[in-house]
PDB file of N, CA and C in Angstrom:
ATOM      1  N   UNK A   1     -11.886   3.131   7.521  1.00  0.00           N
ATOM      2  CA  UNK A   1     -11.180   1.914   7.106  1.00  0.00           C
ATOM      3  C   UNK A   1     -11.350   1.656   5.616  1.00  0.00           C
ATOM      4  N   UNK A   2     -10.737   1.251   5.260  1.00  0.00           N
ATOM      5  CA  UNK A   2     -10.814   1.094   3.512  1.00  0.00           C
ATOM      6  C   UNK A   2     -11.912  -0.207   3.149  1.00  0.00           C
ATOM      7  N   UNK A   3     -11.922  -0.118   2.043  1.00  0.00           N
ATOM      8  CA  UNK A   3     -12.508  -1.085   1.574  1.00  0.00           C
ATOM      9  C   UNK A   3     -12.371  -2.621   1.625  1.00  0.00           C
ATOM     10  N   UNK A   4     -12.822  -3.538   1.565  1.00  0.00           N
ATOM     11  CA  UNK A   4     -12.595  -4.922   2.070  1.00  0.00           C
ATOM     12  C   UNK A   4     -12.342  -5.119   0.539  1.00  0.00           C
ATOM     13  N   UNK A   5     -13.346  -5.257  -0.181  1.00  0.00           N
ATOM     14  CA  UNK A   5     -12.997  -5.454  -2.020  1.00  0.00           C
ATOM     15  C   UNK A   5     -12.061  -5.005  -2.377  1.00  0.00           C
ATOM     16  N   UNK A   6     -11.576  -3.823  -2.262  1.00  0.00           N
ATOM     17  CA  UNK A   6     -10.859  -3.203  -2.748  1.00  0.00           C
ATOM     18  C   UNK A   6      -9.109  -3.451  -2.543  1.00  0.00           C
ATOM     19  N   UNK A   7      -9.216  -3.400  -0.970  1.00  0.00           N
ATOM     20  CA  UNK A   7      -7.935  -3.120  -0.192  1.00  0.00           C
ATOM     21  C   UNK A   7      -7.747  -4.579   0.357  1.00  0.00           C
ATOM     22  N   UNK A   8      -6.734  -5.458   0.470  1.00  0.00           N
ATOM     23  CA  UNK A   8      -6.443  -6.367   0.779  1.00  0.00           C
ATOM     24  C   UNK A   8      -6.281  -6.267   2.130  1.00  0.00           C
ATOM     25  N   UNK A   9      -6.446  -7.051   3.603  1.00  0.00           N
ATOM     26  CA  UNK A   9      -5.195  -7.132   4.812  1.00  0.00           C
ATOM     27  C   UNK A   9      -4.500  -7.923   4.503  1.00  0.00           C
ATOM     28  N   UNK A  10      -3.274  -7.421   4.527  1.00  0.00           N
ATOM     29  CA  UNK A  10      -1.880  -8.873   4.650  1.00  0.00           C
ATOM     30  C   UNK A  10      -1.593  -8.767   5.728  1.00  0.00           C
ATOM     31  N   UNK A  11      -0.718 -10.108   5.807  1.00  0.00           N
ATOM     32  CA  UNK A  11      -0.397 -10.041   6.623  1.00  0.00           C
ATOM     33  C   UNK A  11       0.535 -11.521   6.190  1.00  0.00           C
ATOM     34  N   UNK A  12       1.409 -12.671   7.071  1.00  0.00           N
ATOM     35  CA  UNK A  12       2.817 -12.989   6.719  1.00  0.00           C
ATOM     36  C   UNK A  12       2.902 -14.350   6.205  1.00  0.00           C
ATOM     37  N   UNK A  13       1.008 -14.218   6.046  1.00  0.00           N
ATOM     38  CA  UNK A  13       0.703 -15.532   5.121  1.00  0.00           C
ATOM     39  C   UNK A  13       0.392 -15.443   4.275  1.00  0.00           C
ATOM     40  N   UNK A  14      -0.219 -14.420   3.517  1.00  0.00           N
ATOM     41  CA  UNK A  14      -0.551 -14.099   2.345  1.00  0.00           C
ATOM     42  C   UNK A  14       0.378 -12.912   1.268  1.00  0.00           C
ATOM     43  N   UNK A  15       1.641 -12.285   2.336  1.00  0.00           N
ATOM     44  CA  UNK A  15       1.892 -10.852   1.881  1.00  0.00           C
ATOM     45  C   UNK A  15       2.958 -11.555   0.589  1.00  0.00           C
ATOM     46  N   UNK A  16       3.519 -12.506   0.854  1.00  0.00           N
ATOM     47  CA  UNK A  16       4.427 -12.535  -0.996  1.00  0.00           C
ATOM     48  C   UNK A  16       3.612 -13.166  -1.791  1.00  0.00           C
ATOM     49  N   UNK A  17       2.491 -13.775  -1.550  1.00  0.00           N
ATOM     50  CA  UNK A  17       1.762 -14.101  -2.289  1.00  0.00           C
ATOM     51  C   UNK A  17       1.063 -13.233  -3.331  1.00  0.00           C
ATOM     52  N   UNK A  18       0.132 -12.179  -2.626  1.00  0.00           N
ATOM     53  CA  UNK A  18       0.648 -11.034  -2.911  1.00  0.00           C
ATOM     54  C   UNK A  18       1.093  -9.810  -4.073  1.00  0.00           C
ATOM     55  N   UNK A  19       1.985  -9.974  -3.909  1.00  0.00           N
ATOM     56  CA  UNK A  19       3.302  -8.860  -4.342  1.00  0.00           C
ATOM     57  C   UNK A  19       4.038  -9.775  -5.349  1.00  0.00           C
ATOM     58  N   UNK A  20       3.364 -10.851  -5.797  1.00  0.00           N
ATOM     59  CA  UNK A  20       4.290 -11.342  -6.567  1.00  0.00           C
ATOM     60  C   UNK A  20       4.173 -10.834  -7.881  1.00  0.00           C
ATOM     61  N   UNK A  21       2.855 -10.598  -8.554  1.00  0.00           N
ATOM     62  CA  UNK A  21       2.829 -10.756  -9.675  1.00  0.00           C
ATOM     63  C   UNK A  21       1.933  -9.145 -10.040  1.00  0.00           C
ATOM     64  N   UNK A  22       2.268  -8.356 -11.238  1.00  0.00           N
ATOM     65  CA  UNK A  22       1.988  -7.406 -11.331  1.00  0.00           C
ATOM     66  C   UNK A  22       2.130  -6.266 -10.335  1.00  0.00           C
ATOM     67  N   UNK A  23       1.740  -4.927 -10.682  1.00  0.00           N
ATOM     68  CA  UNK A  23       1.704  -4.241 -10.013  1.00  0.00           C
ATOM     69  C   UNK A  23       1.131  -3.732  -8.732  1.00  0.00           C
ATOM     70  N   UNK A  24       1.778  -3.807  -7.654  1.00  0.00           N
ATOM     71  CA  UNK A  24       1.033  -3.883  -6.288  1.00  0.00           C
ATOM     72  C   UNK A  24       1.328  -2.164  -5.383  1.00  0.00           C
ATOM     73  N   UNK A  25       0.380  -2.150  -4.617  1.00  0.00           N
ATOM     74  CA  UNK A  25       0.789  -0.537  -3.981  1.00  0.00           C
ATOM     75  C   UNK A  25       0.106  -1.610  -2.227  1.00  0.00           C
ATOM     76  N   UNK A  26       1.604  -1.075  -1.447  1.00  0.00           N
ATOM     77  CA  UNK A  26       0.721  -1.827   0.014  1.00  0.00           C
ATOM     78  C   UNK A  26       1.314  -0.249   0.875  1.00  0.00           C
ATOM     79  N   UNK A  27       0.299  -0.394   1.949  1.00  0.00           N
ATOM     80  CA  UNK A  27      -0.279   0.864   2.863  1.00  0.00           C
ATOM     81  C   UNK A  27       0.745   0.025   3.888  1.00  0.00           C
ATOM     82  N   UNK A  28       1.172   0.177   4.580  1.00  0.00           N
ATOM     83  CA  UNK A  28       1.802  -0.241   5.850  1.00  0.00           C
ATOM     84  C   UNK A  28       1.249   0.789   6.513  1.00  0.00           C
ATOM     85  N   UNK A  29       0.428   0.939   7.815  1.00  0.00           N
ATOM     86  CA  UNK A  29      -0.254   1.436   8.460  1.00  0.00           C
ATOM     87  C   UNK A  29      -0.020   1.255  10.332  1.00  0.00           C
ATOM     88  N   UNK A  30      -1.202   2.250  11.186  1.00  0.00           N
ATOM     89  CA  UNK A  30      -1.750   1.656  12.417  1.00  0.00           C
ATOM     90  C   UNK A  30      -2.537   2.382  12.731  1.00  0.00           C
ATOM     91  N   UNK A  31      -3.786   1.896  13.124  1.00  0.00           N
ATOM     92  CA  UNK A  31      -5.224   2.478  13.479  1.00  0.00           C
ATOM     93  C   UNK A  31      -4.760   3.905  14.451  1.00  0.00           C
ATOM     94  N   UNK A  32      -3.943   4.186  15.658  1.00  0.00           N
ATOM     95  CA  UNK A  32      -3.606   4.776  15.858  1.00  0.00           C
ATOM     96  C   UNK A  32      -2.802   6.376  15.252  1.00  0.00           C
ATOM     97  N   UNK A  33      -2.423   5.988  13.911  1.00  0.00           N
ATOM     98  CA  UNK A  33      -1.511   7.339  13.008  1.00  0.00           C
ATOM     99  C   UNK A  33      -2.928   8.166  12.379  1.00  0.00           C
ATOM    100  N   UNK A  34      -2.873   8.971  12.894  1.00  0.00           N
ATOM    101  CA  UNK A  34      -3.757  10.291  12.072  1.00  0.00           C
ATOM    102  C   UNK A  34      -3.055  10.257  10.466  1.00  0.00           C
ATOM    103  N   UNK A  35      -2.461  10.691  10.236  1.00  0.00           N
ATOM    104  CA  UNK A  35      -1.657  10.736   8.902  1.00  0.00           C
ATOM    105  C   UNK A  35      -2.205   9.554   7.888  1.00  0.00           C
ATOM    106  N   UNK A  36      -2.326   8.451   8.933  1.00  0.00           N
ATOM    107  CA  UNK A  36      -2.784   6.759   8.338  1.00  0.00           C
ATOM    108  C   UNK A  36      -4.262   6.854   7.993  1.00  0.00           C
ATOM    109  N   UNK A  37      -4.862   7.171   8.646  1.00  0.00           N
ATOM    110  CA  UNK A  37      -6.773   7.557   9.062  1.00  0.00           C
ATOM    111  C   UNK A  37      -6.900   8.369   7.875  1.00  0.00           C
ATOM    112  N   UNK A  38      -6.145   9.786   7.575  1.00  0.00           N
ATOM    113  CA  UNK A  38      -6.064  10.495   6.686  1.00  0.00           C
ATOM    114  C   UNK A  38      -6.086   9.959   5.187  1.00  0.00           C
ATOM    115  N   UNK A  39      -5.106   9.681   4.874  1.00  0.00           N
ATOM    116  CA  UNK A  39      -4.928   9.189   3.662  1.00  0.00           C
ATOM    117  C   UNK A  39      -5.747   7.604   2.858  1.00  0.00           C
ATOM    118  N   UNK A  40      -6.399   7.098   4.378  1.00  0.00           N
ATOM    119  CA  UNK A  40      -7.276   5.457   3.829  1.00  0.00           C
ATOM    120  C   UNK A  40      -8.211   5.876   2.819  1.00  0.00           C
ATOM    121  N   UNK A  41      -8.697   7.232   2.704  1.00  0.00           N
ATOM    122  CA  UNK A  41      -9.885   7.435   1.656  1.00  0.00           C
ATOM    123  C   UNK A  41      -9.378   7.280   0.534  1.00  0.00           C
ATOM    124  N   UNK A  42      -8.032   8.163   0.237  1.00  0.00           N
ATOM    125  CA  UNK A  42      -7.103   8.307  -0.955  1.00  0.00           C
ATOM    126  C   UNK A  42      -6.905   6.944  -1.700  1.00  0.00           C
ATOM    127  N   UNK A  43      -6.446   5.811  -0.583  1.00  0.00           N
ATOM    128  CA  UNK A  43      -6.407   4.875  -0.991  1.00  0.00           C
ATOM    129  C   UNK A  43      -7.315   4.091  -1.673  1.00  0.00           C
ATOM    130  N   UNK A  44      -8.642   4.312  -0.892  1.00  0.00           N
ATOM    131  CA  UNK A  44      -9.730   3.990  -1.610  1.00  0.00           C
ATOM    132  C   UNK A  44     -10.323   4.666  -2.911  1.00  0.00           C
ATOM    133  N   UNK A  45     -10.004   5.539  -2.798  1.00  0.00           N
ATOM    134  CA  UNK A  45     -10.143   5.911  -4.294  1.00  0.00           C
ATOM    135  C   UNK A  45      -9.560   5.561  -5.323  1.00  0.00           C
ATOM    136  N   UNK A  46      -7.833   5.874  -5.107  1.00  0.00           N
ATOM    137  CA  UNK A  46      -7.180   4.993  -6.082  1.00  0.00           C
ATOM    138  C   UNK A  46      -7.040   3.383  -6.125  1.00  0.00           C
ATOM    139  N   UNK A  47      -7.840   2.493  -5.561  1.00  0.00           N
ATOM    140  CA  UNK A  47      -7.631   1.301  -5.434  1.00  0.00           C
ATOM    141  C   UNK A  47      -9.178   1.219  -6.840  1.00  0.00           C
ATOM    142  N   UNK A  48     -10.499   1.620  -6.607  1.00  0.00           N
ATOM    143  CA  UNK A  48     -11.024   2.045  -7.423  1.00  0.00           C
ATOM    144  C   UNK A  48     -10.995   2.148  -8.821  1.00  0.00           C
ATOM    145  N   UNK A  49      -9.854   3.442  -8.976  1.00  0.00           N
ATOM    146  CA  UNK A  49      -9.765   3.645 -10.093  1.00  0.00           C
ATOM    147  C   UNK A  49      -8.325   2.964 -11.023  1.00  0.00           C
ATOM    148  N   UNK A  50      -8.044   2.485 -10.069  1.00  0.00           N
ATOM    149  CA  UNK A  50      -7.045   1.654 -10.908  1.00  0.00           C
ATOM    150  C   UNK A  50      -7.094  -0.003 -10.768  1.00  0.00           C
ATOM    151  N   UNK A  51      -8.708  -0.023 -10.718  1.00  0.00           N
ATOM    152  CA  UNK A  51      -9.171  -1.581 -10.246  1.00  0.00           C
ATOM    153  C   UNK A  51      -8.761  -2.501 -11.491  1.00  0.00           C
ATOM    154  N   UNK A  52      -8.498  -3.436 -11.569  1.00  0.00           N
ATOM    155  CA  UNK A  52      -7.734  -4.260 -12.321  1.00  0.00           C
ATOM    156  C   UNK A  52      -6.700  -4.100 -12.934  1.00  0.00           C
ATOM    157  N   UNK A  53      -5.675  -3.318 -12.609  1.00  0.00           N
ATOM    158  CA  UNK A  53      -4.422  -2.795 -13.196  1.00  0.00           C
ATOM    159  C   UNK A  53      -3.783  -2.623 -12.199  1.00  0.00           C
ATOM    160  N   UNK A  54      -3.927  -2.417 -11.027  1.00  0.00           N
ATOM    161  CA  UNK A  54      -2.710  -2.029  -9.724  1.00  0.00           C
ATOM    162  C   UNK A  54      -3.599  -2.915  -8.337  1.00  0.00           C
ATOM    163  N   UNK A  55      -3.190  -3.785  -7.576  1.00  0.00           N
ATOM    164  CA  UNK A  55      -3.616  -4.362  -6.923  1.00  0.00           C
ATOM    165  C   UNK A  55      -2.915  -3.279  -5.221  1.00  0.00           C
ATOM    166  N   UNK A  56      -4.081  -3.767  -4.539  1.00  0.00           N
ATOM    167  CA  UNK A  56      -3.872  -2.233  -3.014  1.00  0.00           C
ATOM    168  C   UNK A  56      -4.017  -3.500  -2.173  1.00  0.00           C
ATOM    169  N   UNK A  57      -2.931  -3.448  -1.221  1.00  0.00           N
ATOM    170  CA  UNK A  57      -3.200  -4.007   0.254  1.00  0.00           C
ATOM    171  C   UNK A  57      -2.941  -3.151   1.432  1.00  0.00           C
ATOM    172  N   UNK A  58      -2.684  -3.445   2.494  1.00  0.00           N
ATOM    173  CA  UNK A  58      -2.534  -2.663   3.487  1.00  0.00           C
ATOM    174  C   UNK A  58      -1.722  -3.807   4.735  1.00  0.00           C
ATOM    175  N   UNK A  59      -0.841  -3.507   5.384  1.00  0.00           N
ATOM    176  CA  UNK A  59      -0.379  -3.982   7.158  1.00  0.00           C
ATOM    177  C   UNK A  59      -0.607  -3.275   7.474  1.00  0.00           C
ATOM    178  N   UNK A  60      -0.930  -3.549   8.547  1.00  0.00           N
ATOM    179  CA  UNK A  60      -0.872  -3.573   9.790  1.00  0.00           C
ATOM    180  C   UNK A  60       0.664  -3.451  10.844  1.00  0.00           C
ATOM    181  N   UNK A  61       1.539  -2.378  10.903  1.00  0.00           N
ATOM    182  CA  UNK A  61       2.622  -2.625  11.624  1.00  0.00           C
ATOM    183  C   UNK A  61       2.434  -2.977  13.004  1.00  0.00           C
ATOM    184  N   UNK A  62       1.630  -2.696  13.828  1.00  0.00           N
ATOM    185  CA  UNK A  62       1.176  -3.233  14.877  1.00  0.00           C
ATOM    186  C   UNK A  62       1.685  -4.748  14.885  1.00  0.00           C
ATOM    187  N   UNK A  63       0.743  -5.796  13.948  1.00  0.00           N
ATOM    188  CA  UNK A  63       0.434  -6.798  14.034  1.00  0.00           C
ATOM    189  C   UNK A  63       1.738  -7.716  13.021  1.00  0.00           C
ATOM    190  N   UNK A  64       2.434  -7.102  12.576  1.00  0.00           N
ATOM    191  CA  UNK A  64       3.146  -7.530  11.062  1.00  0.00           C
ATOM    192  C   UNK A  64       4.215  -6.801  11.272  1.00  0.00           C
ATOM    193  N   UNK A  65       5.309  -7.360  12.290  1.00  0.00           N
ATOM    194  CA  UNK A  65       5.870  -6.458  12.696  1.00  0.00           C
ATOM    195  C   UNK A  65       7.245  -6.808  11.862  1.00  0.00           C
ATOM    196  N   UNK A  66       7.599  -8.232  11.176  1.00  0.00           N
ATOM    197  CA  UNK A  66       8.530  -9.284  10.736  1.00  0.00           C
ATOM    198  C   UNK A  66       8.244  -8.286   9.251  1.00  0.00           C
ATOM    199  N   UNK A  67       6.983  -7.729   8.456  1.00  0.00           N
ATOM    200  CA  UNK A  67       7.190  -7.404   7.298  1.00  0.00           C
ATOM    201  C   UNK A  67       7.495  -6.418   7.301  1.00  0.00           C
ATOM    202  N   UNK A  68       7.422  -5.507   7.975  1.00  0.00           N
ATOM    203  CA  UNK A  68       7.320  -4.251   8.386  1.00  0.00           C
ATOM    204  C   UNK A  68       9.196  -3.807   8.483  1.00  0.00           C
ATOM    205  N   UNK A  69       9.867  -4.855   9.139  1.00  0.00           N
ATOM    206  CA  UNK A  69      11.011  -4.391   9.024  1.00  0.00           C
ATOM    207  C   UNK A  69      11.593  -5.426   8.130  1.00  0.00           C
ATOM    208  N   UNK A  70      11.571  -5.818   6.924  1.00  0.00           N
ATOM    209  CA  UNK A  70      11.743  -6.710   6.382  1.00  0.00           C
ATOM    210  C   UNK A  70      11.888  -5.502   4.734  1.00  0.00           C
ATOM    211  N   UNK A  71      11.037  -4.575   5.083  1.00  0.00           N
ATOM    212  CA  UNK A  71      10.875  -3.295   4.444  1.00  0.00           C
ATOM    213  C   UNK A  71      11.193  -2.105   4.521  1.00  0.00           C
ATOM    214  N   UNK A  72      12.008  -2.096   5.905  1.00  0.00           N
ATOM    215  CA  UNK A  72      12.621  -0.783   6.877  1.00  0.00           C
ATOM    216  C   UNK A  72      11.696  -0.014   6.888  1.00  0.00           C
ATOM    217  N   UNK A  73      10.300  -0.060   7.535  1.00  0.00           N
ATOM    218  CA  UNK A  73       9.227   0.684   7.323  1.00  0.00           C
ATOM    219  C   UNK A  73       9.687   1.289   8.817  1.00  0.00           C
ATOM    220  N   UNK A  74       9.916   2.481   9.567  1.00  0.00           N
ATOM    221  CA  UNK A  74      10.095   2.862  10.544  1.00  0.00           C
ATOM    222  C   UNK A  74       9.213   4.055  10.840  1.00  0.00           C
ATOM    223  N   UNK A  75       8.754   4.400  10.033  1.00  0.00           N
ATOM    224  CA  UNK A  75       8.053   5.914   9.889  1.00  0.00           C
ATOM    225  C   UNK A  75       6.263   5.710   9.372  1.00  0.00           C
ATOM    226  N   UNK A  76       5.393   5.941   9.627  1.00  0.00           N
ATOM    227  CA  UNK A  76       4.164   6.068   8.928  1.00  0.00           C
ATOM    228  C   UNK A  76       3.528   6.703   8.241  1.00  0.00           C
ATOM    229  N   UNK A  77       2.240   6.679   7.436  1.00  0.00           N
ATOM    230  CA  UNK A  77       1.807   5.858   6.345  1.00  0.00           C
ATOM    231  C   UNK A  77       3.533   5.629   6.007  1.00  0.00           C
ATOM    232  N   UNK A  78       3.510   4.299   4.962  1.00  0.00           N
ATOM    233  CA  UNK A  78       4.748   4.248   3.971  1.00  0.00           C
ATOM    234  C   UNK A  78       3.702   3.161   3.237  1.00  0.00           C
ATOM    235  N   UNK A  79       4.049   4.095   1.624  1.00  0.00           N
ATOM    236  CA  UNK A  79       3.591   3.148   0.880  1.00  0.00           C
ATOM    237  C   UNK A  79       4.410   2.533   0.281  1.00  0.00           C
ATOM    238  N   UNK A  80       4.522   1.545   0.110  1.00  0.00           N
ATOM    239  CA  UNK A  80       5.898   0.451  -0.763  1.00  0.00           C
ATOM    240  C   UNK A  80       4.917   0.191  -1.927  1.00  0.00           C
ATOM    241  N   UNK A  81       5.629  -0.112  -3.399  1.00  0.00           N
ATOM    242  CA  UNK A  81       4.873   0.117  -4.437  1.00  0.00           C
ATOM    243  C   UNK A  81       6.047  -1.079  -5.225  1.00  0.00           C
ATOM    244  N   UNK A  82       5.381  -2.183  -5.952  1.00  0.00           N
ATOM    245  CA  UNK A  82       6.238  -3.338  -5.978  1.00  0.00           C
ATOM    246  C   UNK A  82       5.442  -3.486  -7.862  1.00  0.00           C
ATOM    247  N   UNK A  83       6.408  -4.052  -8.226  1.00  0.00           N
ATOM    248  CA  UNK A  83       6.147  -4.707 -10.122  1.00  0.00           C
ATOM    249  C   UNK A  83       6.750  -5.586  -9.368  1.00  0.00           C
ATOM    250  N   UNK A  84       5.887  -7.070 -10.018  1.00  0.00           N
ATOM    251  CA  UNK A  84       6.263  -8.189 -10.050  1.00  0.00           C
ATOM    252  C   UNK A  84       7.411  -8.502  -8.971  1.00  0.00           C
ATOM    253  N   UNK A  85       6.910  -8.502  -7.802  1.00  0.00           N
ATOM    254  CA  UNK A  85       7.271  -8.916  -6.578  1.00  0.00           C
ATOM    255  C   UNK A  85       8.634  -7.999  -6.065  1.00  0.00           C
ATOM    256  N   UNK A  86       8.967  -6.812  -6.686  1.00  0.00           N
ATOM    257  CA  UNK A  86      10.368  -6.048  -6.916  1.00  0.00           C
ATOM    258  C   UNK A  86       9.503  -4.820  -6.269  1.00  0.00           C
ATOM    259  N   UNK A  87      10.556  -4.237  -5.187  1.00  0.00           N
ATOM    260  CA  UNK A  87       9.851  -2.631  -4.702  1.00  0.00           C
ATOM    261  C   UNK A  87      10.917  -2.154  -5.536  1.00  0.00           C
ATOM    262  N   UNK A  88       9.735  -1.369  -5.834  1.00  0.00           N
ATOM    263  CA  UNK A  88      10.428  -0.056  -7.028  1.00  0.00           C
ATOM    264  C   UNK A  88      10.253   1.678  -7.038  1.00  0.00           C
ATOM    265  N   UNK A  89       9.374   1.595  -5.533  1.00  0.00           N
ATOM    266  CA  UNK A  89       9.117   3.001  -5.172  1.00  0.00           C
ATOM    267  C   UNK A  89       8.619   2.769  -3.892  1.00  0.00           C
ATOM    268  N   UNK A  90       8.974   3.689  -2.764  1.00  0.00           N
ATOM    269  CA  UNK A  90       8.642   3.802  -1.508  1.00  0.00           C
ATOM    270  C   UNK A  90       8.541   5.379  -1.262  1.00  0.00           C
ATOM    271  N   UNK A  91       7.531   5.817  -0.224  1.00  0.00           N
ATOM    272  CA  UNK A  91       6.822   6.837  -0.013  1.00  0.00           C
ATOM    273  C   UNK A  91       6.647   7.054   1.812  1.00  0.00           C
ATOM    274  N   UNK A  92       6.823   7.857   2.023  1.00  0.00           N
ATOM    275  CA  UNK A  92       6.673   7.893   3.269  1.00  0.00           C
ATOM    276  C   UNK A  92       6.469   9.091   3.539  1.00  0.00           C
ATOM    277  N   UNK A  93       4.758   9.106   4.676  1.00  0.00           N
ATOM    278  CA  UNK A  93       4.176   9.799   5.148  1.00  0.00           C
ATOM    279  C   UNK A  93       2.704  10.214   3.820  1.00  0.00           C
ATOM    280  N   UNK A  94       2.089  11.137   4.582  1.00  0.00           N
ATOM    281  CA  UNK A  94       0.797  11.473   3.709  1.00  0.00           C
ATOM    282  C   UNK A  94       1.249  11.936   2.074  1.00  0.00           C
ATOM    283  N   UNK A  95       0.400  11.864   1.110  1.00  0.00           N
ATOM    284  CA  UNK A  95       0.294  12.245  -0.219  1.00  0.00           C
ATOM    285  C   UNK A  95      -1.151  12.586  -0.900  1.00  0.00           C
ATOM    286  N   UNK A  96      -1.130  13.485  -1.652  1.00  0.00           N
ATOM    287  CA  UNK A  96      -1.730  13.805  -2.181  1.00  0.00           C
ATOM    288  C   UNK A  96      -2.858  13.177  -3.001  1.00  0.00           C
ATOM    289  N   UNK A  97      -3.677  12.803  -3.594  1.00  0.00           N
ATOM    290  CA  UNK A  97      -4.737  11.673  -4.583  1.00  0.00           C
ATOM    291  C   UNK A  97      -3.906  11.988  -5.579  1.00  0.00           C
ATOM    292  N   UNK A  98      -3.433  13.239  -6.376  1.00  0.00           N
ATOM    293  CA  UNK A  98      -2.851  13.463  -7.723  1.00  0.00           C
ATOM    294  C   UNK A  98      -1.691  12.868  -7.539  1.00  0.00           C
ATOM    295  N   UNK A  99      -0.833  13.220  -6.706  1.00  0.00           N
ATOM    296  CA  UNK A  99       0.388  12.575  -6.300  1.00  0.00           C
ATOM    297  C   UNK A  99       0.483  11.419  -6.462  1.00  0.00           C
ATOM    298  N   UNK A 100      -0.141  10.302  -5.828  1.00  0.00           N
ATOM    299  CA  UNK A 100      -0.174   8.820  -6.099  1.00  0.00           C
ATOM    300  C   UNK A 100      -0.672   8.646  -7.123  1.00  0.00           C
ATOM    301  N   UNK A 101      -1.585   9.484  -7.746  1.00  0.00           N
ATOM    302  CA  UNK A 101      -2.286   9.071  -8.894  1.00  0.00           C
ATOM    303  C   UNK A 101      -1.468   8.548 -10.608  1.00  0.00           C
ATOM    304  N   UNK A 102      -0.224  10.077 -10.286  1.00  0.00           N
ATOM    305  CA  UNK A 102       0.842  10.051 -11.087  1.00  0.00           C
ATOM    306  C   UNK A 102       1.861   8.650 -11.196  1.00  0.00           C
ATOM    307  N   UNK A 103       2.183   8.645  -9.917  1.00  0.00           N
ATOM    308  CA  UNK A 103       2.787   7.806  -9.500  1.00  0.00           C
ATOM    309  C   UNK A 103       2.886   6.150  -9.841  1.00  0.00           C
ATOM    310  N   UNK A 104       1.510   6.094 -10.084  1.00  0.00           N
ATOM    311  CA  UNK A 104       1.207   4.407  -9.845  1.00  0.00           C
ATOM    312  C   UNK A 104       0.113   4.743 -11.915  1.00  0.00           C
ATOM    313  N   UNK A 105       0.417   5.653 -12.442  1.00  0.00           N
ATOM    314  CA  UNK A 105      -0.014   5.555 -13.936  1.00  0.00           C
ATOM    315  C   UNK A 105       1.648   5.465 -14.582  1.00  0.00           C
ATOM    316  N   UNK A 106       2.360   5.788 -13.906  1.00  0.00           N
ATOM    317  CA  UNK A 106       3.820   5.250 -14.703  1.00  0.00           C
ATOM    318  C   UNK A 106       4.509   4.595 -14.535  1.00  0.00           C
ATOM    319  N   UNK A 107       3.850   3.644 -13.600  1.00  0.00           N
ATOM    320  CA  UNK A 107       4.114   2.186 -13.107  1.00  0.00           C
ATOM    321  C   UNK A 107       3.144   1.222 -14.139  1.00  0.00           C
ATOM    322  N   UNK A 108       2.166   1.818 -14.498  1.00  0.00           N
ATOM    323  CA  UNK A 108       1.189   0.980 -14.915  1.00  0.00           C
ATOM    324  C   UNK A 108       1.650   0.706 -16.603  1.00  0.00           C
ATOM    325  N   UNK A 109       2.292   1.997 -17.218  1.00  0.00           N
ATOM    326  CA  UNK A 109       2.292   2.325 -18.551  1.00  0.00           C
ATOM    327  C   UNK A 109       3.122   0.697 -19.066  1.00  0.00           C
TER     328      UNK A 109
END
């Protein structure tokens, strides 16, 4: 499971709160997806290293089922990756640490 410091849970009281301001990366997930289990370390790493510059949450699709398609999240892991409350990159399925790493430094620039 990821980090509590690190990794936010949203969920449909807190999630635009959120995503409003700066750069955000959220995990849409379920304890059940291997692929999901897989990649939580990744996350934790890059939540880490891009600690005060890219903010990390995570759903729960299980439980968050209103954000979840609110995002056309149909498939798992999907990471939705938002500037100032705007998705501006979506990802779906496992990735690499370099991969996201790239990813969310030219979001940041």
């Amino acid at each position: 499971m990821a980090k509590k410091e690190n990794v936010a849970e949203l969920n449909r009281r807190n999630f635009d709160e959120f995503v409003k301001k700066g750069v955000v990366m959220v995990d849409f997930f379920a304890d059940w997806c291997m692929p999901c289990v897989m990649i939580a370390p990744v996350i934790d790493e890059l939540s880490e290293k891009f600690s005060g510059k890219v903010k990390f949450g995570k759903v729960n699709v299980e439980d968050n089922r209103e954000i979840s398609q609110k995002f056309n999240v149909s498939s798992i892991p999907n990471l939705v990756f938002f500037k100032d409350g705007k998705v501006v990159e979506q990802i779906i399925g496992a990735r690499s640490f370099d991969e996201l790493e790239k990813g969310l430094k030219n979001l940041v620039k």
